[in-house]
Structures are given as C-alpha cells and as structure tokens.
PDB file of N, CA and C in Angstrom:
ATOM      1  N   UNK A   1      48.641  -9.639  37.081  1.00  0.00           N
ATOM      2  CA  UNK A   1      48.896 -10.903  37.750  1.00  0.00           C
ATOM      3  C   UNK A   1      48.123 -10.916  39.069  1.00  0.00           C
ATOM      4  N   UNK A   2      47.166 -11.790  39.082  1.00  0.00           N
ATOM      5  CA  UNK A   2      45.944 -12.273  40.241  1.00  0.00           C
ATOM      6  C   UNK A   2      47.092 -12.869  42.187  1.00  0.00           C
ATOM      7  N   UNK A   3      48.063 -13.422  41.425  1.00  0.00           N
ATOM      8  CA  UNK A   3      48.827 -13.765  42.534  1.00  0.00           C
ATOM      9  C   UNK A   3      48.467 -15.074  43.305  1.00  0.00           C
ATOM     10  N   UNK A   4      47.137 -14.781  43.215  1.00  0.00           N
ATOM     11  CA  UNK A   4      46.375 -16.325  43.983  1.00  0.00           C
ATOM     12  C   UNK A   4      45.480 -17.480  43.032  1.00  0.00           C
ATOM     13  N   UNK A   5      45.290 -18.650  43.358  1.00  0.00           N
ATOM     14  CA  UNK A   5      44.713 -19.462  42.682  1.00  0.00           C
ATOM     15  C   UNK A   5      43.292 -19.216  42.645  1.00  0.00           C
ATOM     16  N   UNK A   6      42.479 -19.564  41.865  1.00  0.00           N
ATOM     17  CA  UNK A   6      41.245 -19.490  41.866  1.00  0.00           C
ATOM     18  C   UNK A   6      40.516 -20.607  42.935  1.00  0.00           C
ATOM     19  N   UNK A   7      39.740 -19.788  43.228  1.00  0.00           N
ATOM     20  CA  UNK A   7      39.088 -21.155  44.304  1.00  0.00           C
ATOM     21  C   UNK A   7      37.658 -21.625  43.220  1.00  0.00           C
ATOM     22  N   UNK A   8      37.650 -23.112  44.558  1.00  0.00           N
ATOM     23  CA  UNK A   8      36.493 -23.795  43.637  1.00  0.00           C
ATOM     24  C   UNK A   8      34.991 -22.930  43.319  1.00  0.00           C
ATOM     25  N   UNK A   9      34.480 -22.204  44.227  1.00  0.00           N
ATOM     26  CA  UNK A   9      33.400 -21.764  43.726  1.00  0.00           C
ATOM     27  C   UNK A   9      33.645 -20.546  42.663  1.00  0.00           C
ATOM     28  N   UNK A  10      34.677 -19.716  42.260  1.00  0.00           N
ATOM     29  CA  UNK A  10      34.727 -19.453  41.239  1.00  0.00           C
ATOM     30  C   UNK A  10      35.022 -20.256  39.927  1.00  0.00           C
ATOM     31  N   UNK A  11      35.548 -20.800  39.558  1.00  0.00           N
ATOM     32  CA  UNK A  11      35.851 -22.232  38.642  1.00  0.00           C
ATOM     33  C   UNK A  11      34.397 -22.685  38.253  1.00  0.00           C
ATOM     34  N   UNK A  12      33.357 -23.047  39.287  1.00  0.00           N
ATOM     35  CA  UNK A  12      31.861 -23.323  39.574  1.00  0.00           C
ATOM     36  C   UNK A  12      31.395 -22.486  38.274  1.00  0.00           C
ATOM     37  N   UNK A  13      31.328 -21.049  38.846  1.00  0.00           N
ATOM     38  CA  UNK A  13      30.750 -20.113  38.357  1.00  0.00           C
ATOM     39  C   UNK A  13      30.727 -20.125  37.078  1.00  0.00           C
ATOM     40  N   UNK A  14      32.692 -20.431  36.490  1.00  0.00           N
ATOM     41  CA  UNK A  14      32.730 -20.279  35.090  1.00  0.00           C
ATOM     42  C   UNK A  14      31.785 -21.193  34.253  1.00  0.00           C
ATOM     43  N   UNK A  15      31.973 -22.379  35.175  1.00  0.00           N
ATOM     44  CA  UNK A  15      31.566 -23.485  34.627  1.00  0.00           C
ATOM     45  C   UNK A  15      29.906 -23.284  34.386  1.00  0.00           C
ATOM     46  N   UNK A  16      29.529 -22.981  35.447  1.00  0.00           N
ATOM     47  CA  UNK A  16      27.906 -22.873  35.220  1.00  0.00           C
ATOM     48  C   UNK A  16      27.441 -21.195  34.549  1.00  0.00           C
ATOM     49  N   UNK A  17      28.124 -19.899  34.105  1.00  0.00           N
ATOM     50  CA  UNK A  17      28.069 -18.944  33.785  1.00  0.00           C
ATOM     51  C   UNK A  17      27.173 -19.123  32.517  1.00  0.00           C
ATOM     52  N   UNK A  18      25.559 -18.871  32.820  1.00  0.00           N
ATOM     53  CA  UNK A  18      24.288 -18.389  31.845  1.00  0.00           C
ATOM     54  C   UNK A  18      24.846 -17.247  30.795  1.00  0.00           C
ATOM     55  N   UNK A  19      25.155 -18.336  29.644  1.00  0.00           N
ATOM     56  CA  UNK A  19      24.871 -17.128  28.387  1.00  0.00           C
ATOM     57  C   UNK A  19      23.901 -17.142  27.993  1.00  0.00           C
ATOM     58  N   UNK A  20      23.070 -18.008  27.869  1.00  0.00           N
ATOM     59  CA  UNK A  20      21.294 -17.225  27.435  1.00  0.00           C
ATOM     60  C   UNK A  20      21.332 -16.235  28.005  1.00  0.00           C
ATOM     61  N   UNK A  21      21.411 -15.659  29.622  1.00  0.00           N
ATOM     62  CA  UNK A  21      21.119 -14.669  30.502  1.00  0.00           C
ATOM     63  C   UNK A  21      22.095 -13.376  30.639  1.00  0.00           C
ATOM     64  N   UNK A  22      23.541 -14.080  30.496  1.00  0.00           N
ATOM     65  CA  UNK A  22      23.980 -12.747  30.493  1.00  0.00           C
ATOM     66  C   UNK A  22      25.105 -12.656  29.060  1.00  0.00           C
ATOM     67  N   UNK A  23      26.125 -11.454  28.994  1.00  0.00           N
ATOM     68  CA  UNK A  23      26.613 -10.852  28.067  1.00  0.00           C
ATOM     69  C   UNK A  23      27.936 -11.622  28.140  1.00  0.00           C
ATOM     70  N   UNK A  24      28.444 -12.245  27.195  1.00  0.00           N
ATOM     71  CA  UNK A  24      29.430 -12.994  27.128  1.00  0.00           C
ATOM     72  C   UNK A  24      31.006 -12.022  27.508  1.00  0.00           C
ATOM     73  N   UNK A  25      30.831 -11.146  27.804  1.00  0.00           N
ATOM     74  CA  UNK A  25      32.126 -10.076  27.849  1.00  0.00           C
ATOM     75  C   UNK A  25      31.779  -9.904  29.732  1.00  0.00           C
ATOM     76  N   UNK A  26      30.800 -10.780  30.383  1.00  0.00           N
ATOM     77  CA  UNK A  26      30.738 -10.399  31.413  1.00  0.00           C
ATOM     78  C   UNK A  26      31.443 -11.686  32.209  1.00  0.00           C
ATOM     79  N   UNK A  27      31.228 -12.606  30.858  1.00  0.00           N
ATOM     80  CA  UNK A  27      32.127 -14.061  31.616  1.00  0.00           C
ATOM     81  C   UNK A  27      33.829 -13.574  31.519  1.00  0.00           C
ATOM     82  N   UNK A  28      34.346 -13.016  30.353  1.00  0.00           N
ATOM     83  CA  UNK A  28      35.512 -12.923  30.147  1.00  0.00           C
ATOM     84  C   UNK A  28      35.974 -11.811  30.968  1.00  0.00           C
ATOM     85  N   UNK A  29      35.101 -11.110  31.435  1.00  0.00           N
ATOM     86  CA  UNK A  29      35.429  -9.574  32.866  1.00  0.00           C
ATOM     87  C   UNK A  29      35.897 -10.663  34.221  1.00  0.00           C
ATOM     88  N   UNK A  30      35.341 -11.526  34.554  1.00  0.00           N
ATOM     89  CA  UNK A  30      35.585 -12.494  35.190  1.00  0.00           C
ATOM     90  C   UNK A  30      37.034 -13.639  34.924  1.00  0.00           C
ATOM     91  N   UNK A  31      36.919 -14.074  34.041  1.00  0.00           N
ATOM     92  CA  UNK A  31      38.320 -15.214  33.572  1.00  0.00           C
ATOM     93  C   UNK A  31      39.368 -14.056  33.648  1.00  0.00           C
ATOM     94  N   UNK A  32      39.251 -12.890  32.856  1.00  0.00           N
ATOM     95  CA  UNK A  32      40.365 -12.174  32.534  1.00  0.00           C
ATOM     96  C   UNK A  32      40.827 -11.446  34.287  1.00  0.00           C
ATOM     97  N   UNK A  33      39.645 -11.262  35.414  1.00  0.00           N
ATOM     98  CA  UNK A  33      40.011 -10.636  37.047  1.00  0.00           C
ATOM     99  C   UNK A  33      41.208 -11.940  37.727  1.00  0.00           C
ATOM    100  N   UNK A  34      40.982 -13.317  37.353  1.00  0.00           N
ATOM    101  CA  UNK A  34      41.554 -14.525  37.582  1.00  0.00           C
ATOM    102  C   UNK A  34      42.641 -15.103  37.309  1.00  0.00           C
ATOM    103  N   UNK A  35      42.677 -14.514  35.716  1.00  0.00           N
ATOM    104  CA  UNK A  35      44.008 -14.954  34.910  1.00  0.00           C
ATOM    105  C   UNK A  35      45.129 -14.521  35.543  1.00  0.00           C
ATOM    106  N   UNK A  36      46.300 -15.560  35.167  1.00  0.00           N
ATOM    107  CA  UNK A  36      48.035 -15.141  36.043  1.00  0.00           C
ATOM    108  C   UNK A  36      48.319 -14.754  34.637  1.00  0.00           C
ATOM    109  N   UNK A  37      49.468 -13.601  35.124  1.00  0.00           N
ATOM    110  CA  UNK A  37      50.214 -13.700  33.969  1.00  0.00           C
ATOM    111  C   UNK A  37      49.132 -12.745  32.746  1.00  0.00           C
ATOM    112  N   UNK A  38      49.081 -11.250  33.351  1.00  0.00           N
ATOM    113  CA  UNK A  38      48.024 -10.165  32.585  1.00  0.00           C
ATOM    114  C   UNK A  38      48.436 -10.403  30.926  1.00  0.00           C
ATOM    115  N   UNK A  39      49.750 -10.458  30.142  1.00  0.00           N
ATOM    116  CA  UNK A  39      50.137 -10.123  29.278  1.00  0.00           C
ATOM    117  C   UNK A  39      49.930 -11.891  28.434  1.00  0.00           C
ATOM    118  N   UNK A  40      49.401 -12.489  29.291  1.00  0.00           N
ATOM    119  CA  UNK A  40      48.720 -14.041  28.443  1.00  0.00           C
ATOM    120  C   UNK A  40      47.608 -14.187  28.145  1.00  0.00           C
ATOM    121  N   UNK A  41      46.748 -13.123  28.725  1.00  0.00           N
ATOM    122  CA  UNK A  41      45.400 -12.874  28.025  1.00  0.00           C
ATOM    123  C   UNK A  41      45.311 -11.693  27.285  1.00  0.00           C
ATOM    124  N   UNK A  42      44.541 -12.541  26.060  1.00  0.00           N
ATOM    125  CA  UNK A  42      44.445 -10.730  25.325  1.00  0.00           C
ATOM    126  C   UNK A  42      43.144 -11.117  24.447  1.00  0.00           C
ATOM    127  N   UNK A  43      42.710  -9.409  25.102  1.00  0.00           N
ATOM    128  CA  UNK A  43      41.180  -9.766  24.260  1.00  0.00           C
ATOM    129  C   UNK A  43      41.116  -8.121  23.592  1.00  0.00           C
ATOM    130  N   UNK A  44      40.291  -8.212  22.227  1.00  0.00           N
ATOM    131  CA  UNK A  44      39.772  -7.697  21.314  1.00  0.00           C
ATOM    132  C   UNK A  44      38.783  -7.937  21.056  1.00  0.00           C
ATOM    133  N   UNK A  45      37.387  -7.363  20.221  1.00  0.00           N
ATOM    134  CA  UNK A  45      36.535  -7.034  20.021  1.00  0.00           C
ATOM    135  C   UNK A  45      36.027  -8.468  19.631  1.00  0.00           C
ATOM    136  N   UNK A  46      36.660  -8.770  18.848  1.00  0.00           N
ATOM    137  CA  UNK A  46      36.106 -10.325  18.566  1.00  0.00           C
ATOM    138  C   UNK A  46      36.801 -11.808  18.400  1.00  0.00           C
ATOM    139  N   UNK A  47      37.956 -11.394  19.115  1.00  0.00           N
ATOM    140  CA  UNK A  47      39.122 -12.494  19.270  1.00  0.00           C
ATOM    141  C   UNK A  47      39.552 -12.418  21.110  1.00  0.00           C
ATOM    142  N   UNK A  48      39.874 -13.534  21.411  1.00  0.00           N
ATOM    143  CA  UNK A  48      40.240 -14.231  22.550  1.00  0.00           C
ATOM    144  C   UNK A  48      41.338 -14.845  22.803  1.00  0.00           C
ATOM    145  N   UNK A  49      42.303 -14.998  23.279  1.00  0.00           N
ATOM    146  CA  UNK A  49      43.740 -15.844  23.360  1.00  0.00           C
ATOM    147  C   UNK A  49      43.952 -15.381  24.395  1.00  0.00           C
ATOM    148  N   UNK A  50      44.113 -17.193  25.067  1.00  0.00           N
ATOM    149  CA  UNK A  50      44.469 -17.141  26.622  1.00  0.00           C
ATOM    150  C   UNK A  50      45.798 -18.267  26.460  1.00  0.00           C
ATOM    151  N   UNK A  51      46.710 -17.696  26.769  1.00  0.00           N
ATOM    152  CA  UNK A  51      48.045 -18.673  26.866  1.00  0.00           C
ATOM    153  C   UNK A  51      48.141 -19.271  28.442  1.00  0.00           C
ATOM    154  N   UNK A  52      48.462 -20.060  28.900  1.00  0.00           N
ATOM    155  CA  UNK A  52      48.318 -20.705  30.317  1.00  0.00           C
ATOM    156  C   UNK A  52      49.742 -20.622  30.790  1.00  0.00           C
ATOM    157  N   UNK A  53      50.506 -20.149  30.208  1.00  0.00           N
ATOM    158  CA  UNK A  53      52.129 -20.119  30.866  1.00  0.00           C
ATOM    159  C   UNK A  53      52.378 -21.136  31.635  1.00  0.00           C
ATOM    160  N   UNK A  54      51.892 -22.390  31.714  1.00  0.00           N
ATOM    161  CA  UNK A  54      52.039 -23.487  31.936  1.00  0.00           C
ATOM    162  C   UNK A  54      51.931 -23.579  33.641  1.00  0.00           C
ATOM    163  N   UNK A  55      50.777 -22.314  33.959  1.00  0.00           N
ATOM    164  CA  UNK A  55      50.612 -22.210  35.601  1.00  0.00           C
ATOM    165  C   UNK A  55      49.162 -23.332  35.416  1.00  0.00           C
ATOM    166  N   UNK A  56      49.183 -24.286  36.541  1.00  0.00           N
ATOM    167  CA  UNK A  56      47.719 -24.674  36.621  1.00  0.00           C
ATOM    168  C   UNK A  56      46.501 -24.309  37.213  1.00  0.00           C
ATOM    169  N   UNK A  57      46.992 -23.059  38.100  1.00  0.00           N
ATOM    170  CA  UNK A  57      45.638 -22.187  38.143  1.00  0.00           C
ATOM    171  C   UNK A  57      44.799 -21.839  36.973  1.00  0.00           C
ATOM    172  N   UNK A  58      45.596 -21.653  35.774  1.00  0.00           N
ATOM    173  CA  UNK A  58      45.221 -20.914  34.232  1.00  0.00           C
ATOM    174  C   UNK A  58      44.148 -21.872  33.570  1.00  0.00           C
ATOM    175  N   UNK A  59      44.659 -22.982  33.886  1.00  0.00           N
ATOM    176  CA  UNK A  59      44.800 -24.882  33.186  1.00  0.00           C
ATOM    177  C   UNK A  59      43.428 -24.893  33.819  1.00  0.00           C
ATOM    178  N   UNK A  60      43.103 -24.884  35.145  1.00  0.00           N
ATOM    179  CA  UNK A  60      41.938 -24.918  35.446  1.00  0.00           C
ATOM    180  C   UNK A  60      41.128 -24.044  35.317  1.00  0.00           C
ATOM    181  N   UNK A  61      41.265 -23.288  35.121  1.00  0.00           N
ATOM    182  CA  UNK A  61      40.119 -21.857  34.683  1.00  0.00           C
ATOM    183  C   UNK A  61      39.535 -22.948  32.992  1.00  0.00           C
ATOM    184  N   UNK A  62      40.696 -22.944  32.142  1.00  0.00           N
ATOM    185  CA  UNK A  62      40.584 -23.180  30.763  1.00  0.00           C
ATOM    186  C   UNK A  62      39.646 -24.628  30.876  1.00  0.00           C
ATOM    187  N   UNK A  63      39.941 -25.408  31.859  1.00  0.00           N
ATOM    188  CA  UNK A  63      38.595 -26.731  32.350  1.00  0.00           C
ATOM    189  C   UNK A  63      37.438 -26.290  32.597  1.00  0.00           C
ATOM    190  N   UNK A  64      37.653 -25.506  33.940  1.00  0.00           N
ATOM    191  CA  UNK A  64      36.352 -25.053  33.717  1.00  0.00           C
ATOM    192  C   UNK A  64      35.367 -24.647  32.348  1.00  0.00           C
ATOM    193  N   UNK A  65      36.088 -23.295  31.282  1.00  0.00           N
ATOM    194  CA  UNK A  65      35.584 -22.907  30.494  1.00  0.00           C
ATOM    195  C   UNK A  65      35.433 -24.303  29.279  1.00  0.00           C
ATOM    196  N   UNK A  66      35.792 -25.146  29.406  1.00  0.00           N
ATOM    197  CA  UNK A  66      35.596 -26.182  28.660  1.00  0.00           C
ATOM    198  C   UNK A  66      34.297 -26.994  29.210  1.00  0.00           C
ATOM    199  N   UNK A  67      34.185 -27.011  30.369  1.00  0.00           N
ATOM    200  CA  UNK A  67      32.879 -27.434  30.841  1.00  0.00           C
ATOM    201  C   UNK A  67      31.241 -26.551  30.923  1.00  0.00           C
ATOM    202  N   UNK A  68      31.705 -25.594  30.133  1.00  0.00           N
ATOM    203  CA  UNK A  68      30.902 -24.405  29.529  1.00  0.00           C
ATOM    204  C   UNK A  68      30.491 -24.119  28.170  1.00  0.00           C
ATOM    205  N   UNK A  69      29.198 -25.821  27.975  1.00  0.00           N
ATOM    206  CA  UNK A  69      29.279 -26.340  26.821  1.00  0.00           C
ATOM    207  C   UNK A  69      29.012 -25.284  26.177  1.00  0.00           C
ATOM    208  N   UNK A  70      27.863 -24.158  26.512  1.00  0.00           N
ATOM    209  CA  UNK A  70      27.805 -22.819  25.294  1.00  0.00           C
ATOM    210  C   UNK A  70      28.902 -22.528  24.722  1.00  0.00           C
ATOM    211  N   UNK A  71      29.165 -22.106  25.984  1.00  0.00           N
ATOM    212  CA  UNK A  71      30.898 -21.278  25.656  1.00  0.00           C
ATOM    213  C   UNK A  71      31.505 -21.542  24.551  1.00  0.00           C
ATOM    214  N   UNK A  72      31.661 -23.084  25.308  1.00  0.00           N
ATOM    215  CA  UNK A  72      33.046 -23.686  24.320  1.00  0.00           C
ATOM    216  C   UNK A  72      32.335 -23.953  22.834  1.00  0.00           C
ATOM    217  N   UNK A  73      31.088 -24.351  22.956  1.00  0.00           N
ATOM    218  CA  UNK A  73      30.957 -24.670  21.518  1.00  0.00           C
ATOM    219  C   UNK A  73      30.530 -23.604  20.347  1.00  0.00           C
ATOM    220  N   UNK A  74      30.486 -22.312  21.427  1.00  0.00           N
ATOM    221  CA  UNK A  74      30.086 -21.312  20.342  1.00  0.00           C
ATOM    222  C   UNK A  74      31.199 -20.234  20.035  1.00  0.00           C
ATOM    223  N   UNK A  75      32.400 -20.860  21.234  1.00  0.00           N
ATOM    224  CA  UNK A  75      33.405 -19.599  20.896  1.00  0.00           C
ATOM    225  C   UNK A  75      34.447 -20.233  20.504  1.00  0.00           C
ATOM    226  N   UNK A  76      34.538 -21.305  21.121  1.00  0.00           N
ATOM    227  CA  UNK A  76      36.067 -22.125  20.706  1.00  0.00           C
ATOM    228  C   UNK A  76      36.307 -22.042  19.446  1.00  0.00           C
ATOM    229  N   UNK A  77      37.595 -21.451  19.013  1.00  0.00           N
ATOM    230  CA  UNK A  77      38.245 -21.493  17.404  1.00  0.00           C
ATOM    231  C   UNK A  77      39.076 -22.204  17.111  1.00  0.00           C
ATOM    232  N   UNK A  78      40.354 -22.218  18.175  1.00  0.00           N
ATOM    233  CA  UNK A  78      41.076 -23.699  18.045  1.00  0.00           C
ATOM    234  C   UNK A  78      42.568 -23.537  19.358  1.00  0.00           C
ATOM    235  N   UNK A  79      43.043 -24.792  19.603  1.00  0.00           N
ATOM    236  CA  UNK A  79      44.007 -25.158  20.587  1.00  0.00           C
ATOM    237  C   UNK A  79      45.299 -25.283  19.826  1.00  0.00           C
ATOM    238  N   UNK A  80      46.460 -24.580  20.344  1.00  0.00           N
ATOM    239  CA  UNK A  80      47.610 -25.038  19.843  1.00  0.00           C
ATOM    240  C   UNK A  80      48.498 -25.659  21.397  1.00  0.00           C
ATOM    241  N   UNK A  81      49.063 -26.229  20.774  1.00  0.00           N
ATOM    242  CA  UNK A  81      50.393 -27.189  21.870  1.00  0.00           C
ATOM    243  C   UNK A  81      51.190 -26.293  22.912  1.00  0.00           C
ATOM    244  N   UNK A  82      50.728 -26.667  23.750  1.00  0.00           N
ATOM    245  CA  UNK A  82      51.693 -25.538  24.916  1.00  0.00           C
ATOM    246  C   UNK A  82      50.597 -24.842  25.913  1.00  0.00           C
ATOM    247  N   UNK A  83      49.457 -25.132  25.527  1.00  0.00           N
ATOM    248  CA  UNK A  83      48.636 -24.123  26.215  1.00  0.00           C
ATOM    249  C   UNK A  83      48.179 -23.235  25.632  1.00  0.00           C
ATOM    250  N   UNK A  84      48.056 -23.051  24.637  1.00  0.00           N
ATOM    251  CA  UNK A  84      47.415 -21.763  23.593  1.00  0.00           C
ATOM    252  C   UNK A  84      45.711 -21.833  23.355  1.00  0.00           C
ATOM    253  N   UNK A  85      44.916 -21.364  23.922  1.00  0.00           N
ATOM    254  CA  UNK A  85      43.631 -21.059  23.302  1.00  0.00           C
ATOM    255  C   UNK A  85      43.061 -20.267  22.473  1.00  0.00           C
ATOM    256  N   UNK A  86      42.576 -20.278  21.569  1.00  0.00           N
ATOM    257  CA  UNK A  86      41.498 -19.208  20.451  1.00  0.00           C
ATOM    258  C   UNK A  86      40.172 -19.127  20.662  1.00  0.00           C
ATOM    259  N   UNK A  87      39.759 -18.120  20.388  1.00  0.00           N
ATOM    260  CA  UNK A  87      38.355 -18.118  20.845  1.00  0.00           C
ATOM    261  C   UNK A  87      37.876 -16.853  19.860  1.00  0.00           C
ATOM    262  N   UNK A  88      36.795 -17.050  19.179  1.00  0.00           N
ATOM    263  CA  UNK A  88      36.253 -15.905  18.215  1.00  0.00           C
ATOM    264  C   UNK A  88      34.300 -16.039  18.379  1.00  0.00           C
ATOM    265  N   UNK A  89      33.802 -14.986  17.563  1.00  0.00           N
ATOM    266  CA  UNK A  89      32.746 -14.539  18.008  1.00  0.00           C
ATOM    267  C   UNK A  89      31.918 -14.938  16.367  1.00  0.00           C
ATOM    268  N   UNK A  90      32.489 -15.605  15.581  1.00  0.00           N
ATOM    269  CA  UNK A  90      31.921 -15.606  14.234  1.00  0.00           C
ATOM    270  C   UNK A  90      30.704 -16.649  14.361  1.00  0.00           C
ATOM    271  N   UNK A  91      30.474 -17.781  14.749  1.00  0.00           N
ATOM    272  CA  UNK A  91      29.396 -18.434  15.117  1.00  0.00           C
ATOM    273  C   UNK A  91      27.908 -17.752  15.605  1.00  0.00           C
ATOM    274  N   UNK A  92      27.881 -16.128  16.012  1.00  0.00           N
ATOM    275  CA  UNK A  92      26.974 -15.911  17.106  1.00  0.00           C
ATOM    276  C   UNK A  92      26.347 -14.861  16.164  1.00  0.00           C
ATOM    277  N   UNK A  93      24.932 -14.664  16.533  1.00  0.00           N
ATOM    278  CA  UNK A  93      24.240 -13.563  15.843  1.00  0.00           C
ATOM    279  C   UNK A  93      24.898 -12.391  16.152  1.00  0.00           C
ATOM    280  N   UNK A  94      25.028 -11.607  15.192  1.00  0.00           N
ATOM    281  CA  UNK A  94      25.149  -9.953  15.231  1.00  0.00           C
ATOM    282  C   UNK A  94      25.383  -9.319  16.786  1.00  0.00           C
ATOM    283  N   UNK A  95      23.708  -9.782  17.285  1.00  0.00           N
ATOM    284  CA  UNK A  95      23.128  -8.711  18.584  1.00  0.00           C
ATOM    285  C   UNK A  95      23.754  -9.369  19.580  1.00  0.00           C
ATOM    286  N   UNK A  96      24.920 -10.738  19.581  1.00  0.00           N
ATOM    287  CA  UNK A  96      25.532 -10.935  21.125  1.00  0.00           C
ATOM    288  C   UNK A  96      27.227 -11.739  20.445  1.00  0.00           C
ATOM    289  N   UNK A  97      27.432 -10.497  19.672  1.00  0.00           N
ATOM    290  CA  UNK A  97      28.939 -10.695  19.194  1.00  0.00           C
ATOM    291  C   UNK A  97      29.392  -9.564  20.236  1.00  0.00           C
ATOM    292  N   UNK A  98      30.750  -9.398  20.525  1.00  0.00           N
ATOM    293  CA  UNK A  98      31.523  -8.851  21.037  1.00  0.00           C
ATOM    294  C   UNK A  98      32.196  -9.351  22.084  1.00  0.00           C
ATOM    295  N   UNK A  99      33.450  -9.141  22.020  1.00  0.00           N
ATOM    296  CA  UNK A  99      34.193  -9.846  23.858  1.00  0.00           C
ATOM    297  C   UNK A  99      34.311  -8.680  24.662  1.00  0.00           C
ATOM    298  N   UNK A 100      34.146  -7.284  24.538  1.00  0.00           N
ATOM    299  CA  UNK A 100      33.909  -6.217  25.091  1.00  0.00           C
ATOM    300  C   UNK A 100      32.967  -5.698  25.425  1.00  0.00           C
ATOM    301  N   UNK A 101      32.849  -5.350  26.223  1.00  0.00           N
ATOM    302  CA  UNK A 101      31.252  -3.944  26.849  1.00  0.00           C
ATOM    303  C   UNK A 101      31.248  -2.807  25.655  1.00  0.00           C
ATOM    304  N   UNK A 102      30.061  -2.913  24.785  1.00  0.00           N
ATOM    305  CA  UNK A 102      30.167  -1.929  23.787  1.00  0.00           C
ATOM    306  C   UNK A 102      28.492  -1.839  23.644  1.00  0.00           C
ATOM    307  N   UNK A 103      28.501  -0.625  22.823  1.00  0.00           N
ATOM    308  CA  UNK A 103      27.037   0.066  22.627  1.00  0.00           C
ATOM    309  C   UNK A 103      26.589  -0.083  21.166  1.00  0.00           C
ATOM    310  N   UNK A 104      25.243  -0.661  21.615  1.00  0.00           N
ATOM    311  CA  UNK A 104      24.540  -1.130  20.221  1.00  0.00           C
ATOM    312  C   UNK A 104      24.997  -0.530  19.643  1.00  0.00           C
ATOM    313  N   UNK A 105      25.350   0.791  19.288  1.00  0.00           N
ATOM    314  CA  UNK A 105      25.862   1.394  18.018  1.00  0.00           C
ATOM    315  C   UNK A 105      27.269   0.969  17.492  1.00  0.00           C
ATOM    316  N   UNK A 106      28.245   0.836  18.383  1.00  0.00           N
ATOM    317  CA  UNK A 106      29.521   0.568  18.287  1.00  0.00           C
ATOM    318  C   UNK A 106      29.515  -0.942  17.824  1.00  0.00           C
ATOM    319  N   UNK A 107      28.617  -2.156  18.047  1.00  0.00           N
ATOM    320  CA  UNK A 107      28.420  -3.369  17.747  1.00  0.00           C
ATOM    321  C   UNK A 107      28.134  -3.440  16.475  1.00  0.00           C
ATOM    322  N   UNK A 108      26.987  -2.667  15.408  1.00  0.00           N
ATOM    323  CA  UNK A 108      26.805  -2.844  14.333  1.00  0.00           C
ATOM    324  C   UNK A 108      27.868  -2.064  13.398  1.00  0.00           C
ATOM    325  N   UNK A 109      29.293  -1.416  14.065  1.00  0.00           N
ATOM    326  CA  UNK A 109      30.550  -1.154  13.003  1.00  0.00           C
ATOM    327  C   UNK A 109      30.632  -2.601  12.490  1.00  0.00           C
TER     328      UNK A 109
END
C-alpha cells in the first residue's frame, strides 16, 4: 500500500509510457510502485488483474492506462463491474510477451 495519491506527472507518464521503446513489465514496475491496496494487483507471467477497491487514486491510474492506446489495445482482455481489470499478453509477438523481467531463455518456456 503506496499510502499517497499519484500525482499528475506520474499519471502523464503512464499515459505517454513508449512501448515501441521500452519493455512492457517496465510500465507495470511502475503502475504496480503506485497501486493502493498491494493484494489488488496481481501479476504473472502473462496475466494482469488490477482490482481498484473502489479508491480513485487506482481509477485514475486505470484512465490513465486507458489513454495508453498501445497498452490498452494490445493488452486489454476484458472489464468486469466493480472495478475489475484483465490484461493478457496473447496479442503480442513471442520476443515482447511477458509482464515480468525475464531472460530470453526463460521467455521462449
């Protein structure tokens, strides 16, 4: 638990965060330093679920990442009622799947 709200130039960041340029597990090292509520994010190798516990610090992170047309359109899997996000890695080539820091070798398991 972050304790504090996110300020606007991080929110910015998410929003403008280069995946051509960088490693998509380096945006979620970031959302996940931000997130309230540690045990509402949970990430795995190729799955994502961010629950918002109905804080709007969370709510706005999840705007931001919605204004992160890559993002959203290459990871988004689907929204349930309450605040529930999905997010998976099946859309993306091989060589920039993962939501974790892992080694080419460990990527082609």
């Amino acid at each position: 638990m972050t304790g504090r709200y996110p300020s606007e130039e991080e929110l910015k960041t998410i929003q403008t965060f280069d995946l051509t340029k960088e490693p998509i597990w380096k945006l979620l090292d970031l959302v996940e330093s931000l997130w309230e509520y540690d045990n509402y994010f949970k990430r795995k190798l190729h799955q994502v679920e961010l629950h918002t516990g109905g804080w709007s610090g969370n709510e706005d992170i999840i705007a931001a990442l919605r204004k992160n047309f890559i993002f959203w359109s290459m990871y988004w899997a689907r929204t349930e009622r309450g605040g529930h996000y999905f997010f998976d890695d099946k859309m993306c080539a091989s060589e920039i799947k993962s939501f974790l820091q892992v080694t080419k070798k460990e990527r082609r398991l």
